[in-house]
PDB file of N, CA and C in Angstrom:
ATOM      1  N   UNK A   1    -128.762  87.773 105.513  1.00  0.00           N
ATOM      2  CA  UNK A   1    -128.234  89.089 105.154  1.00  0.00           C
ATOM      3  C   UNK A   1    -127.884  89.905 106.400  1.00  0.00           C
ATOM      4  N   UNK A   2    -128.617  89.839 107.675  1.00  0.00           N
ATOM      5  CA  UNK A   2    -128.368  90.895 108.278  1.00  0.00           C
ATOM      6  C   UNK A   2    -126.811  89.920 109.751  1.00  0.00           C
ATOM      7  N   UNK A   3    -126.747  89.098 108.923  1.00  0.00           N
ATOM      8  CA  UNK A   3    -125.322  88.222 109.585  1.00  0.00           C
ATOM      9  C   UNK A   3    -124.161  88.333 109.047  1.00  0.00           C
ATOM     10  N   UNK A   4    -124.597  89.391 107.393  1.00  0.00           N
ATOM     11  CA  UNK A   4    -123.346  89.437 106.955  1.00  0.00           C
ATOM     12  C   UNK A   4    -122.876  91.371 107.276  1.00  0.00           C
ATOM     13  N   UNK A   5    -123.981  91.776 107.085  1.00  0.00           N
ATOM     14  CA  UNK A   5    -123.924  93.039 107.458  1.00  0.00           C
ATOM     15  C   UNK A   5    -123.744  93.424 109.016  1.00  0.00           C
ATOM     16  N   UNK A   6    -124.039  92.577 109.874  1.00  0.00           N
ATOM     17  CA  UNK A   6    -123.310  92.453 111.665  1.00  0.00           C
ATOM     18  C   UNK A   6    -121.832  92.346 111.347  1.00  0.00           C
ATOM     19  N   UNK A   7    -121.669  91.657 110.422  1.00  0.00           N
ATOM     20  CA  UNK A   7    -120.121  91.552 110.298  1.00  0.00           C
ATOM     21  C   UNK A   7    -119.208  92.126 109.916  1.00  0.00           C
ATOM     22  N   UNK A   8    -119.724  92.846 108.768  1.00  0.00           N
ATOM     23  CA  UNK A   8    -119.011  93.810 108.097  1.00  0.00           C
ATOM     24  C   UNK A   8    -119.570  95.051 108.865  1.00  0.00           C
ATOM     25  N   UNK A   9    -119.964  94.991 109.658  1.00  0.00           N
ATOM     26  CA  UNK A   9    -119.766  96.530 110.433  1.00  0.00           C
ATOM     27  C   UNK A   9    -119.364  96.364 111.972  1.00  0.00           C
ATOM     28  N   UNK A  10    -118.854  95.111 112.334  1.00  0.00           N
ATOM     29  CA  UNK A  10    -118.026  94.671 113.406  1.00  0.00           C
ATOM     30  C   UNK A  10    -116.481  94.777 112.733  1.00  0.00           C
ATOM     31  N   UNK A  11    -116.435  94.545 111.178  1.00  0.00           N
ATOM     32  CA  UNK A  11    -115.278  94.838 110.368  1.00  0.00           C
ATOM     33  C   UNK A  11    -114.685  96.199 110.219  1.00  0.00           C
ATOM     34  N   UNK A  12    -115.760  96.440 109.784  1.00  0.00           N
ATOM     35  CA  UNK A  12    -115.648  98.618 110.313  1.00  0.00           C
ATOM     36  C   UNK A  12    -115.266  99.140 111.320  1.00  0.00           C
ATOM     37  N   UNK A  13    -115.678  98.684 112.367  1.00  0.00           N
ATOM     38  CA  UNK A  13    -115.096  99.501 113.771  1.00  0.00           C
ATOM     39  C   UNK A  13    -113.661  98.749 114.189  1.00  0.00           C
ATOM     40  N   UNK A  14    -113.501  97.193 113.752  1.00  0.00           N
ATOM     41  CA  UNK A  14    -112.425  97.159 113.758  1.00  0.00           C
ATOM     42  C   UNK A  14    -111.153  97.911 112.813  1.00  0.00           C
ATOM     43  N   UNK A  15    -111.522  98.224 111.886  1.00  0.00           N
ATOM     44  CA  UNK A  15    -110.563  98.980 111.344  1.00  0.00           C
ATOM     45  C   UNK A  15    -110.676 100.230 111.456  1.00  0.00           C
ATOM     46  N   UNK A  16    -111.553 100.770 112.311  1.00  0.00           N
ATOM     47  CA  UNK A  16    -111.436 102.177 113.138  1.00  0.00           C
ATOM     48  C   UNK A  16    -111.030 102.592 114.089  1.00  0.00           C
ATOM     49  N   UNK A  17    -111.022 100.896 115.176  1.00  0.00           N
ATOM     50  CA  UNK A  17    -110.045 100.799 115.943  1.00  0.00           C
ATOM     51  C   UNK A  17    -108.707 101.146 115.774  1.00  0.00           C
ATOM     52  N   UNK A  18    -108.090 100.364 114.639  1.00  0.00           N
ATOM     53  CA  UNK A  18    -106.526 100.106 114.717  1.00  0.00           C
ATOM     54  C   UNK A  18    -106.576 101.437 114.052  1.00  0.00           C
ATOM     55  N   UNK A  19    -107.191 102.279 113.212  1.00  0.00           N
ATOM     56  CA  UNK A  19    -107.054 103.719 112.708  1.00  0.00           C
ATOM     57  C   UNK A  19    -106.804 104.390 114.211  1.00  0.00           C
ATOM     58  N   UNK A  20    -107.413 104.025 115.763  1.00  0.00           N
ATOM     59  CA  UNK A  20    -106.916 104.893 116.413  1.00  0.00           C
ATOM     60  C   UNK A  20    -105.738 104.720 117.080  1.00  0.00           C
ATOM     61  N   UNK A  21    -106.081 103.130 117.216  1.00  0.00           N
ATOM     62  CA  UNK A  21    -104.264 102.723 117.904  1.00  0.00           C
ATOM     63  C   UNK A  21    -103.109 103.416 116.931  1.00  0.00           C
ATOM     64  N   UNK A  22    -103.287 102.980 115.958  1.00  0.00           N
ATOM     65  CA  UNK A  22    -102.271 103.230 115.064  1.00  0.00           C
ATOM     66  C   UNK A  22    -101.820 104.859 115.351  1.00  0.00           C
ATOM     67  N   UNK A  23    -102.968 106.157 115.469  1.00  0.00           N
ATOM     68  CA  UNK A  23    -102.524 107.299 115.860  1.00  0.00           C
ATOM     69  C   UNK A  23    -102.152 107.598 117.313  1.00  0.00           C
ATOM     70  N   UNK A  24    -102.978 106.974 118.200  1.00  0.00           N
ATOM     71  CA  UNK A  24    -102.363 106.911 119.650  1.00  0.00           C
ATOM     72  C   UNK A  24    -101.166 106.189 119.911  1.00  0.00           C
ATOM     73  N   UNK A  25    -100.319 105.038 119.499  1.00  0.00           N
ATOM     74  CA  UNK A  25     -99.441 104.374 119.547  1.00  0.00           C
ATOM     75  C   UNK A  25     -98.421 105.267 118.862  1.00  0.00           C
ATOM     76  N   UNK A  26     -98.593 105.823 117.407  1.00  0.00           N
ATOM     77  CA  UNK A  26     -97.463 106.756 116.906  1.00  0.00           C
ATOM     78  C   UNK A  26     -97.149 107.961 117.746  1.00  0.00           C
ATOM     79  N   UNK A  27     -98.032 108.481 118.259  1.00  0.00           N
ATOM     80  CA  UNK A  27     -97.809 109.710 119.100  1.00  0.00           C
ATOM     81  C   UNK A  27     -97.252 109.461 119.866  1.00  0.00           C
ATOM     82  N   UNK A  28     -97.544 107.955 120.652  1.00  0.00           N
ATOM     83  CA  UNK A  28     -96.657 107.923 122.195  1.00  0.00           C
ATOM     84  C   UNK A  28     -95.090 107.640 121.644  1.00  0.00           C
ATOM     85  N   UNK A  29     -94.608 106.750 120.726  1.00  0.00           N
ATOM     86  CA  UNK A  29     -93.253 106.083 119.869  1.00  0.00           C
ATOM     87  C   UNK A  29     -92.525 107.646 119.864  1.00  0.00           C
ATOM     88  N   UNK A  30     -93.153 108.522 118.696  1.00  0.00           N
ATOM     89  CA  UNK A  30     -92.811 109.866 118.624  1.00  0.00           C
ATOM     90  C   UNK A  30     -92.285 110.422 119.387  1.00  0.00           C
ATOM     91  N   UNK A  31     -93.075 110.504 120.792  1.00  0.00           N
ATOM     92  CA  UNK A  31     -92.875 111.440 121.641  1.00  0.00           C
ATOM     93  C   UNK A  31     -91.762 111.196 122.578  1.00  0.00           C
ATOM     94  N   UNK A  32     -91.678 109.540 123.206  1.00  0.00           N
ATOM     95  CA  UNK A  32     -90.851 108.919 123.408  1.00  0.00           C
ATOM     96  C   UNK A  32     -89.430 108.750 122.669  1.00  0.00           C
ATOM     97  N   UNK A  33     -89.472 109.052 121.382  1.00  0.00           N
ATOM     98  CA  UNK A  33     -88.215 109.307 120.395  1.00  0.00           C
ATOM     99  C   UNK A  33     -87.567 110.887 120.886  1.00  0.00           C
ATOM    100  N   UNK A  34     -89.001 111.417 120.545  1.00  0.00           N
ATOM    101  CA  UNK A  34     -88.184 113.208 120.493  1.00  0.00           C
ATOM    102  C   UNK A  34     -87.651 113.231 122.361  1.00  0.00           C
ATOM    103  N   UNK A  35     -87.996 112.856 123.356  1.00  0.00           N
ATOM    104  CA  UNK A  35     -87.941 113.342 125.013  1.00  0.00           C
ATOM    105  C   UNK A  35     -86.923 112.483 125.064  1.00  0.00           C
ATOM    106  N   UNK A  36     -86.494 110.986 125.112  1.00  0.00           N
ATOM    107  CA  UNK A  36     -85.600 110.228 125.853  1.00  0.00           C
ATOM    108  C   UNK A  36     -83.660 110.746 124.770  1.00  0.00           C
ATOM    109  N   UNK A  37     -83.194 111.007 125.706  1.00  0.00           N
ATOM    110  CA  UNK A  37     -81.787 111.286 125.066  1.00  0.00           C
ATOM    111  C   UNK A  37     -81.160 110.316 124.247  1.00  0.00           C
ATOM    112  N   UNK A  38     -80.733 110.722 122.986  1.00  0.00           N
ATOM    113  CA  UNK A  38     -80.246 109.706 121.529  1.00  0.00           C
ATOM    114  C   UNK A  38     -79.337 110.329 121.299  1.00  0.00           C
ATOM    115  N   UNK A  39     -78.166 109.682 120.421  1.00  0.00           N
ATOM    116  CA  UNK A  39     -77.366 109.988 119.615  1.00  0.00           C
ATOM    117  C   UNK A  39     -78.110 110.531 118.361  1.00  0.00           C
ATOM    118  N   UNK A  40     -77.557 111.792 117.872  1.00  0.00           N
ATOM    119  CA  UNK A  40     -78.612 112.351 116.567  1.00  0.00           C
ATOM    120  C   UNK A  40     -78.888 113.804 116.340  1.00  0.00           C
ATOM    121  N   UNK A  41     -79.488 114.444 116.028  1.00  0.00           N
ATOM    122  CA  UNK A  41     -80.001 115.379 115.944  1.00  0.00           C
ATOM    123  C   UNK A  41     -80.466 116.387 117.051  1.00  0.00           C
ATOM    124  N   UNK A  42     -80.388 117.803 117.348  1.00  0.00           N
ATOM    125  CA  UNK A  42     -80.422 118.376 118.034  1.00  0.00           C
ATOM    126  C   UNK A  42     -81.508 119.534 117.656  1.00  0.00           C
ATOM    127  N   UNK A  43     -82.100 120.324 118.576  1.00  0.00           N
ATOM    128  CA  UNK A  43     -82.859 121.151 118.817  1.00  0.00           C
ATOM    129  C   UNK A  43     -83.928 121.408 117.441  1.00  0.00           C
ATOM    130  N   UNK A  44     -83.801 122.050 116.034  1.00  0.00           N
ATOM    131  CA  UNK A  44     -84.668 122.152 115.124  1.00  0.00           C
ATOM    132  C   UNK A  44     -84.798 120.936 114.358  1.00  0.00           C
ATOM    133  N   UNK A  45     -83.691 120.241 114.329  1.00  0.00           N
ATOM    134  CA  UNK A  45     -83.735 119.037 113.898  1.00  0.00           C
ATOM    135  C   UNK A  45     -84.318 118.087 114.261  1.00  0.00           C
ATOM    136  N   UNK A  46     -84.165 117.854 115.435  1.00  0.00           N
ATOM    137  CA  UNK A  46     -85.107 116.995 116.700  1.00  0.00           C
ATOM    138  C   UNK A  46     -86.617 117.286 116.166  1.00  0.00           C
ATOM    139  N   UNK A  47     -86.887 118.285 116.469  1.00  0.00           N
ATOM    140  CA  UNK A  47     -88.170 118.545 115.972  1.00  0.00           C
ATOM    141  C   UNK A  47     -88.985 118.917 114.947  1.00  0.00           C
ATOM    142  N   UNK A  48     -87.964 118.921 114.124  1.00  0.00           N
ATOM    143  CA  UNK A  48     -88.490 118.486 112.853  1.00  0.00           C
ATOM    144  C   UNK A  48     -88.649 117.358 112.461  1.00  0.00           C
ATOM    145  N   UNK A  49     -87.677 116.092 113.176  1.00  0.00           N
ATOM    146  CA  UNK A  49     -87.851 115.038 112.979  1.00  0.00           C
ATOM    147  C   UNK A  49     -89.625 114.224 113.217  1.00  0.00           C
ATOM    148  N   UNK A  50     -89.254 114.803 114.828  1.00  0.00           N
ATOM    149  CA  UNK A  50     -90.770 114.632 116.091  1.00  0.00           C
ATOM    150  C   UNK A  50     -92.233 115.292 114.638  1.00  0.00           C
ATOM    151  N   UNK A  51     -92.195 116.110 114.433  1.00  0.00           N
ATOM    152  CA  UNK A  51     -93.290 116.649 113.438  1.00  0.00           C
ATOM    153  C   UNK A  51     -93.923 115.627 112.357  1.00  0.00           C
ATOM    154  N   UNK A  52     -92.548 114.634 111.632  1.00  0.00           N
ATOM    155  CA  UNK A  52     -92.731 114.169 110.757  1.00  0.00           C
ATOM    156  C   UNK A  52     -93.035 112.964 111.581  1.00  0.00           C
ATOM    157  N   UNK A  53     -92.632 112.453 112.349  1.00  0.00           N
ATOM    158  CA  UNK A  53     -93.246 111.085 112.696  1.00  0.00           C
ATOM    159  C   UNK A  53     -94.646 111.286 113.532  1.00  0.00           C
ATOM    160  N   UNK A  54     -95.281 112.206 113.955  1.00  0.00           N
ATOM    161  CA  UNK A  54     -96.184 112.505 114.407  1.00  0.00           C
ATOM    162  C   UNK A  54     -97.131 112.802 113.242  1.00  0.00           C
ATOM    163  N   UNK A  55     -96.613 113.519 112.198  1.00  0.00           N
ATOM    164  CA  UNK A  55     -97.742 113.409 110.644  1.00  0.00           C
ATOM    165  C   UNK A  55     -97.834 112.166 110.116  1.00  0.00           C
ATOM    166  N   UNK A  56     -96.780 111.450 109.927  1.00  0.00           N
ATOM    167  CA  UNK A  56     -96.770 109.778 109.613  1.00  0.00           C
ATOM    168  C   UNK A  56     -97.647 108.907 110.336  1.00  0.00           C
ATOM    169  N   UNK A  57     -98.165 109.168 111.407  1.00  0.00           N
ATOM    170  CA  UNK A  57     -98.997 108.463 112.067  1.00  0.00           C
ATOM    171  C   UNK A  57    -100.199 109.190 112.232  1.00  0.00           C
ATOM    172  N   UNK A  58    -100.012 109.714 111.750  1.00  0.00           N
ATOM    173  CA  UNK A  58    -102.191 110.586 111.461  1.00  0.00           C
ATOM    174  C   UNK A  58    -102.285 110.145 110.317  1.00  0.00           C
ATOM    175  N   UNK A  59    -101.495 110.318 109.649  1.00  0.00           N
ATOM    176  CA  UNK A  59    -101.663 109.825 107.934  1.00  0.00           C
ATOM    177  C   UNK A  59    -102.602 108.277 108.090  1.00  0.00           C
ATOM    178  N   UNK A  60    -101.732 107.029 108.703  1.00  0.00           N
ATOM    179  CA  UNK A  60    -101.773 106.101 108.409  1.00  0.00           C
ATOM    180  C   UNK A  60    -103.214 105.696 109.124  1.00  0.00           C
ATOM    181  N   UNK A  61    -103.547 106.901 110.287  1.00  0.00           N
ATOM    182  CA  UNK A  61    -104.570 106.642 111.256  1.00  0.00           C
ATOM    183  C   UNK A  61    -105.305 107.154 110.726  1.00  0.00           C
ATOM    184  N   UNK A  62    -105.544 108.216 109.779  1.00  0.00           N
ATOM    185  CA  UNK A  62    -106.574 108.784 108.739  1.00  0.00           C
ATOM    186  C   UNK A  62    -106.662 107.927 107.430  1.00  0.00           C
ATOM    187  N   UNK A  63    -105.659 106.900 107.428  1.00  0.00           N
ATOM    188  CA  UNK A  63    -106.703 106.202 105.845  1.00  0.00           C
ATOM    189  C   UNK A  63    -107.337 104.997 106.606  1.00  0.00           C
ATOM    190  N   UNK A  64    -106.525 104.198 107.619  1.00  0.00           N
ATOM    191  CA  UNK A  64    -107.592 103.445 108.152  1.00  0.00           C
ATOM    192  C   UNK A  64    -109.038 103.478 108.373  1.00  0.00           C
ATOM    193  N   UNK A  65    -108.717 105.136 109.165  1.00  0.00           N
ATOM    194  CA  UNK A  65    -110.290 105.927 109.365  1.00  0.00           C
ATOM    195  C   UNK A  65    -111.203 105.811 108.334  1.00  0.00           C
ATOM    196  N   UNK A  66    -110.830 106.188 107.192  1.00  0.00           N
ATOM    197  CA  UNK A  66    -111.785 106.285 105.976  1.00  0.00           C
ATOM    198  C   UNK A  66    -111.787 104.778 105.591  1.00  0.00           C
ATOM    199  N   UNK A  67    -110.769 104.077 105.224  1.00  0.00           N
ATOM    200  CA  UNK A  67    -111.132 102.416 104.920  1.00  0.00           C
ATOM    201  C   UNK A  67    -112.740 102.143 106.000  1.00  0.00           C
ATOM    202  N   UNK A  68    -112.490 102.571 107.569  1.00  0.00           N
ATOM    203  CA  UNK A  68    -113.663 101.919 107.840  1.00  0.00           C
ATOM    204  C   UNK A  68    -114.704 101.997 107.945  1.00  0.00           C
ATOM    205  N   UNK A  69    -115.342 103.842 107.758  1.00  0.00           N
ATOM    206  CA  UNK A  69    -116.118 105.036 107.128  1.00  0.00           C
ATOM    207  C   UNK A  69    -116.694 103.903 105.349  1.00  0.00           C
ATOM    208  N   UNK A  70    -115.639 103.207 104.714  1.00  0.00           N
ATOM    209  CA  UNK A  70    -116.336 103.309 103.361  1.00  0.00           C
ATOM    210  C   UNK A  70    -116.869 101.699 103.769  1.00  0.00           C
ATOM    211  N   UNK A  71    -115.878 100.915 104.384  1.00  0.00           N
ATOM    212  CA  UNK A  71    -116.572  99.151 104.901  1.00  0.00           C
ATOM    213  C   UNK A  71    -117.931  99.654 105.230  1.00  0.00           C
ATOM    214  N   UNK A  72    -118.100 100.216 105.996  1.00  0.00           N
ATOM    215  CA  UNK A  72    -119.438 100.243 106.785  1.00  0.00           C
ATOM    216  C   UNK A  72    -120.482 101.192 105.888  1.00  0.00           C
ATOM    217  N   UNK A  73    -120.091 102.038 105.179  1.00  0.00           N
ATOM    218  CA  UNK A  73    -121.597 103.006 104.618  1.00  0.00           C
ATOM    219  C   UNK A  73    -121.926 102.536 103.378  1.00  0.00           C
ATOM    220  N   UNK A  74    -120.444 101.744 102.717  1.00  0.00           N
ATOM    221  CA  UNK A  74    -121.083 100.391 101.146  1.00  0.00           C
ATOM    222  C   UNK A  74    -121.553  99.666 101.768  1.00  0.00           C
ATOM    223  N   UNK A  75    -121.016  98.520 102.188  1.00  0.00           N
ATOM    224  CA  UNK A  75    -121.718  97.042 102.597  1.00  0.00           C
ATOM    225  C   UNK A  75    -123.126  97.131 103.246  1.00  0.00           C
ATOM    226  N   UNK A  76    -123.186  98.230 104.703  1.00  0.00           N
ATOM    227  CA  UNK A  76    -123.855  98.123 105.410  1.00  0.00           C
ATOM    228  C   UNK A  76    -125.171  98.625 105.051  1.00  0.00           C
ATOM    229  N   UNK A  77    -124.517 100.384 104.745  1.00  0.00           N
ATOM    230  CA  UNK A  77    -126.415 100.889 104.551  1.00  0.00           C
ATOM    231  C   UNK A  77    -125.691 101.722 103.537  1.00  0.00           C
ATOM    232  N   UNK A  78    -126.135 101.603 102.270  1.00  0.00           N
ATOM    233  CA  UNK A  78    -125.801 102.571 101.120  1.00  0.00           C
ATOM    234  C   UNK A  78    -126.753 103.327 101.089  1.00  0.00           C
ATOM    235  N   UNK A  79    -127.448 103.826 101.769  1.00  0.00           N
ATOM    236  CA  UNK A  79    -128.836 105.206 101.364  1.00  0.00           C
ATOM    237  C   UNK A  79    -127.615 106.207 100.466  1.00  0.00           C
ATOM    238  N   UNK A  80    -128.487 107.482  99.424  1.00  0.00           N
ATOM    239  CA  UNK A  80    -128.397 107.993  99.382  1.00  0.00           C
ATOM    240  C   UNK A  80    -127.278 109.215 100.386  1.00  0.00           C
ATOM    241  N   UNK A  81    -128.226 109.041 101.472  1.00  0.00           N
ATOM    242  CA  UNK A  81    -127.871 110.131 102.286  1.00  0.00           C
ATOM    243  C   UNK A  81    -126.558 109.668 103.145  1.00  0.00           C
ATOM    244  N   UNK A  82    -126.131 108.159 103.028  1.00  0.00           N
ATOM    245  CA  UNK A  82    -124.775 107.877 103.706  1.00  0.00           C
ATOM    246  C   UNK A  82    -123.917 108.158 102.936  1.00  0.00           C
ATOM    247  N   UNK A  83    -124.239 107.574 101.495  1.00  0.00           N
ATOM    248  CA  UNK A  83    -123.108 108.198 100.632  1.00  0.00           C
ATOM    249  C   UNK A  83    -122.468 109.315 100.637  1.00  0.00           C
ATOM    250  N   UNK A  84    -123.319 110.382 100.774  1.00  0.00           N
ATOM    251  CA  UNK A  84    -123.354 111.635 100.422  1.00  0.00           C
ATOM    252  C   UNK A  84    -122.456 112.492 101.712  1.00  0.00           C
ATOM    253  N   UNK A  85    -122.398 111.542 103.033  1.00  0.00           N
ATOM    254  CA  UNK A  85    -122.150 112.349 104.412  1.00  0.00           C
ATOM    255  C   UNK A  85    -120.473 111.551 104.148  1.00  0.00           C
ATOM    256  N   UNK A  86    -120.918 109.916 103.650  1.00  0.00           N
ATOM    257  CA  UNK A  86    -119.230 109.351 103.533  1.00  0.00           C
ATOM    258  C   UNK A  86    -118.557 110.545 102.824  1.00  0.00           C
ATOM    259  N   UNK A  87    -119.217 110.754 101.231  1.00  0.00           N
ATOM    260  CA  UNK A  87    -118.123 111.633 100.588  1.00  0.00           C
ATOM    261  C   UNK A  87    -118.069 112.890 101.052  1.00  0.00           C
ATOM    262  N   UNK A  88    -118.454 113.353 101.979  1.00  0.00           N
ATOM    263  CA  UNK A  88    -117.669 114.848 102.588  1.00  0.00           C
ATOM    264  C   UNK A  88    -116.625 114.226 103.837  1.00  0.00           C
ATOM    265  N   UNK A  89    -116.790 113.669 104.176  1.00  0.00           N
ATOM    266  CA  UNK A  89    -116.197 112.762 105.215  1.00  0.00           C
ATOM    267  C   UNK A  89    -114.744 112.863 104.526  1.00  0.00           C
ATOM    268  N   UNK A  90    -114.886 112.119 103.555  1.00  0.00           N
ATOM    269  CA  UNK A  90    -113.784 111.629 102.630  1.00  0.00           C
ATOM    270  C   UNK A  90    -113.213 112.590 101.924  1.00  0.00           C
ATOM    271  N   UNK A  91    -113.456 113.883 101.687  1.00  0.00           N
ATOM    272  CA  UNK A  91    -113.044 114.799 100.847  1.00  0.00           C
ATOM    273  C   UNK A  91    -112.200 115.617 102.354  1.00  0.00           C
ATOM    274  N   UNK A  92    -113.099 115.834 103.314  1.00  0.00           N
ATOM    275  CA  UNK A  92    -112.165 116.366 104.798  1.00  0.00           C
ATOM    276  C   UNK A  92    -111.085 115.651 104.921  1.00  0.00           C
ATOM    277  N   UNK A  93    -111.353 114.397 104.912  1.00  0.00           N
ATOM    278  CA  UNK A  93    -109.995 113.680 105.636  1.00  0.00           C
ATOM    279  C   UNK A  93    -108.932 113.687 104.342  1.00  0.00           C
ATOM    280  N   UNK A  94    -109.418 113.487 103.093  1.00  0.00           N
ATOM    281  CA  UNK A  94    -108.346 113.664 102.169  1.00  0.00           C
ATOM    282  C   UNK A  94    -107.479 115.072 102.121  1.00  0.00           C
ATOM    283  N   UNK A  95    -108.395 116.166 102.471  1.00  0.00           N
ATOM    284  CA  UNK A  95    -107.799 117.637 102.592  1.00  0.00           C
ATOM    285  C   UNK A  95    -106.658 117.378 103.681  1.00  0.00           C
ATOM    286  N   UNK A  96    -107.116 116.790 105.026  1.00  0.00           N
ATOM    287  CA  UNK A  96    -105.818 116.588 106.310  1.00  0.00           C
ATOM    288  C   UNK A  96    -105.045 115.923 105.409  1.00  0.00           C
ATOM    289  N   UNK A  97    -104.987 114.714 104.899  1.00  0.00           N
ATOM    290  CA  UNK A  97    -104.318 114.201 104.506  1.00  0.00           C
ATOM    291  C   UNK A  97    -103.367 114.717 103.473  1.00  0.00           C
ATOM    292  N   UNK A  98    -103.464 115.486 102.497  1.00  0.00           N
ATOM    293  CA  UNK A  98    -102.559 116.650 101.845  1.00  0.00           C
ATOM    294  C   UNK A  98    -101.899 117.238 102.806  1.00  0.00           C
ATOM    295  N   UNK A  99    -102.535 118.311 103.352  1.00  0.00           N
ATOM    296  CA  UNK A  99    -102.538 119.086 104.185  1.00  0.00           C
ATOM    297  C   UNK A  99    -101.022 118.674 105.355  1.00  0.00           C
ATOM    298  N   UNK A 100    -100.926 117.318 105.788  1.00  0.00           N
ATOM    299  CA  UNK A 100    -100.199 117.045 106.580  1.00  0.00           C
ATOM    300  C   UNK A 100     -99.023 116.180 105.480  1.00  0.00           C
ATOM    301  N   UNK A 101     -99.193 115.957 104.447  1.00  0.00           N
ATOM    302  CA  UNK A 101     -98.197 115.223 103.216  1.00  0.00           C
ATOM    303  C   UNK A 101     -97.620 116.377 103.158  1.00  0.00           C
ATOM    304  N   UNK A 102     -97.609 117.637 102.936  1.00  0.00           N
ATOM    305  CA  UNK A 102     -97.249 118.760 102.806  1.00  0.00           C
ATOM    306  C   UNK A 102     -96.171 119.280 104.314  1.00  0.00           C
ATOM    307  N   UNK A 103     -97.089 119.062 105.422  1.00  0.00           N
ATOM    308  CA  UNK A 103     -95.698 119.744 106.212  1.00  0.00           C
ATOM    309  C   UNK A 103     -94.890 118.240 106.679  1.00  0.00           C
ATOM    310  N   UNK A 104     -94.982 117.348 106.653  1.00  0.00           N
ATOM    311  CA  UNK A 104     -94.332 115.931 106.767  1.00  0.00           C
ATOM    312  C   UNK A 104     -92.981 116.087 105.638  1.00  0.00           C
ATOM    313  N   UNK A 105     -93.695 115.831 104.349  1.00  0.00           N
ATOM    314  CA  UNK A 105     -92.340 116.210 103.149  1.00  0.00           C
ATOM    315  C   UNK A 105     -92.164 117.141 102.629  1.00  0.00           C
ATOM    316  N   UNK A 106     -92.673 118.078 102.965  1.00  0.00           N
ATOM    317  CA  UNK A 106     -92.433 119.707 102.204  1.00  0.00           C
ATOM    318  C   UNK A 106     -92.889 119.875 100.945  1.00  0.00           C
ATOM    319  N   UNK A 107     -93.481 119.147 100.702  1.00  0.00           N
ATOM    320  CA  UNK A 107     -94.268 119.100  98.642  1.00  0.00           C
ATOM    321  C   UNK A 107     -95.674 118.392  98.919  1.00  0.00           C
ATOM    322  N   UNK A 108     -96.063 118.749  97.825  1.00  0.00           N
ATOM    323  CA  UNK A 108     -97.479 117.803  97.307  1.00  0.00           C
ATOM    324  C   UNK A 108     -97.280 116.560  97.409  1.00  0.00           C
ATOM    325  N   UNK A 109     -98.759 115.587  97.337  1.00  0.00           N
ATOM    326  CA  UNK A 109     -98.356 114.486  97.430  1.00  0.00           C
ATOM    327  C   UNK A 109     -98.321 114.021  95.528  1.00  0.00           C
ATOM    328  N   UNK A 110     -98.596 114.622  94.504  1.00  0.00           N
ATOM    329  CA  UNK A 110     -97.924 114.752  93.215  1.00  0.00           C
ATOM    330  C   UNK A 110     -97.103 115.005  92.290  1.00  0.00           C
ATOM    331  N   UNK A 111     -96.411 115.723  93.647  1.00  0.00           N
ATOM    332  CA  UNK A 111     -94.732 116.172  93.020  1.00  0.00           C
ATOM    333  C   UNK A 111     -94.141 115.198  93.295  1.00  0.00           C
ATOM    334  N   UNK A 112     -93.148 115.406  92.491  1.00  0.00           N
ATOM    335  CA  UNK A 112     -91.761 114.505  92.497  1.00  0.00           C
ATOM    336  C   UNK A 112     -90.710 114.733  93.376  1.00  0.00           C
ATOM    337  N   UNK A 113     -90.367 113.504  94.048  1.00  0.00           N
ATOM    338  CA  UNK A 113     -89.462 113.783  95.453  1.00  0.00           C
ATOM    339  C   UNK A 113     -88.230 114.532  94.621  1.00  0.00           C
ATOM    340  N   UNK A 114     -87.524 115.590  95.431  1.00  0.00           N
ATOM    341  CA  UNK A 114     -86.108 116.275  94.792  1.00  0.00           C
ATOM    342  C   UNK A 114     -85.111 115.387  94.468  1.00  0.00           C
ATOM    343  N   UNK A 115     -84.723 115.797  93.399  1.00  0.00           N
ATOM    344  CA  UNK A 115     -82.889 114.494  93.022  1.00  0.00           C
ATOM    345  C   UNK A 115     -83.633 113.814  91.868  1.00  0.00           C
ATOM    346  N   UNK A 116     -84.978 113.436  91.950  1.00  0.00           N
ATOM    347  CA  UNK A 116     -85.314 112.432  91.207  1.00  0.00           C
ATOM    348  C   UNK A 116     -85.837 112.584  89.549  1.00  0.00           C
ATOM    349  N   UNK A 117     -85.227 111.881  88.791  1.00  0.00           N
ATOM    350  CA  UNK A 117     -84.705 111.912  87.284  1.00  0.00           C
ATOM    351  C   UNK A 117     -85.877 111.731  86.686  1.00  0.00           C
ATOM    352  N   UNK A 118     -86.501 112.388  85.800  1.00  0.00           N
ATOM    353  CA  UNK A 118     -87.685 111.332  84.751  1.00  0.00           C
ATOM    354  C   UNK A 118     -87.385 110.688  83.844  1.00  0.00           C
TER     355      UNK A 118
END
């Protein structure tokens, strides 16, 4: 048991890892998009663009985060009291996660994209 639980929480930090590459790597792509001169978009546009690919990559670096927050506090040690610290954990990062769905696409993440028919 405690060979499977070494593992699955060597599984955890690996996917807390790539939760940070994934946000350090988008930021540098981003930033490198919005600074080096392109054919495209100019001044509010530019940076509105830069905003959204910089929320796109917290996003993706905040569910990793929690994927490896829940690998490690199920498998590993379910006390009571991990549960309880995961789900505020998980209720914060879900708030960023709105929170930045919102200035990324300008709506909820339950609304319906504009144009689109029911």
């Amino acid at each position: 048991m405690e060979h499977f639980q070494s593992i699955v929480e060597q599984v955890g930090m690996a996917v807390d890892a790539a939760g940070v590459l994934v946000i350090v790597v988008g930021i540098l792509v981003a930033s490198l998009k919005a600074i080096l001169p392109s054919p495209g978009p100019k001044g509010a546009d530019r940076y509105t663009i830069y905003r959204q690919r910089l929320g796109r990559a917290i996003l993706l670096g905040l569910e990793l985060l929690v994927a490896g927050d829940i690998i490690r506090t199920v498998a590993v040690a379910p006390t009571l009291q991990n549960l309880a610290v995961l789900g505020l954990i998980v209720v914060i990062r879900t708030f960023l996660s709105f929170s930045l769905e919102m200035e990324v696409s300008g709506r909820w993440p339950w609304q319906e994209k504009p144009g689109r028919a029911r």
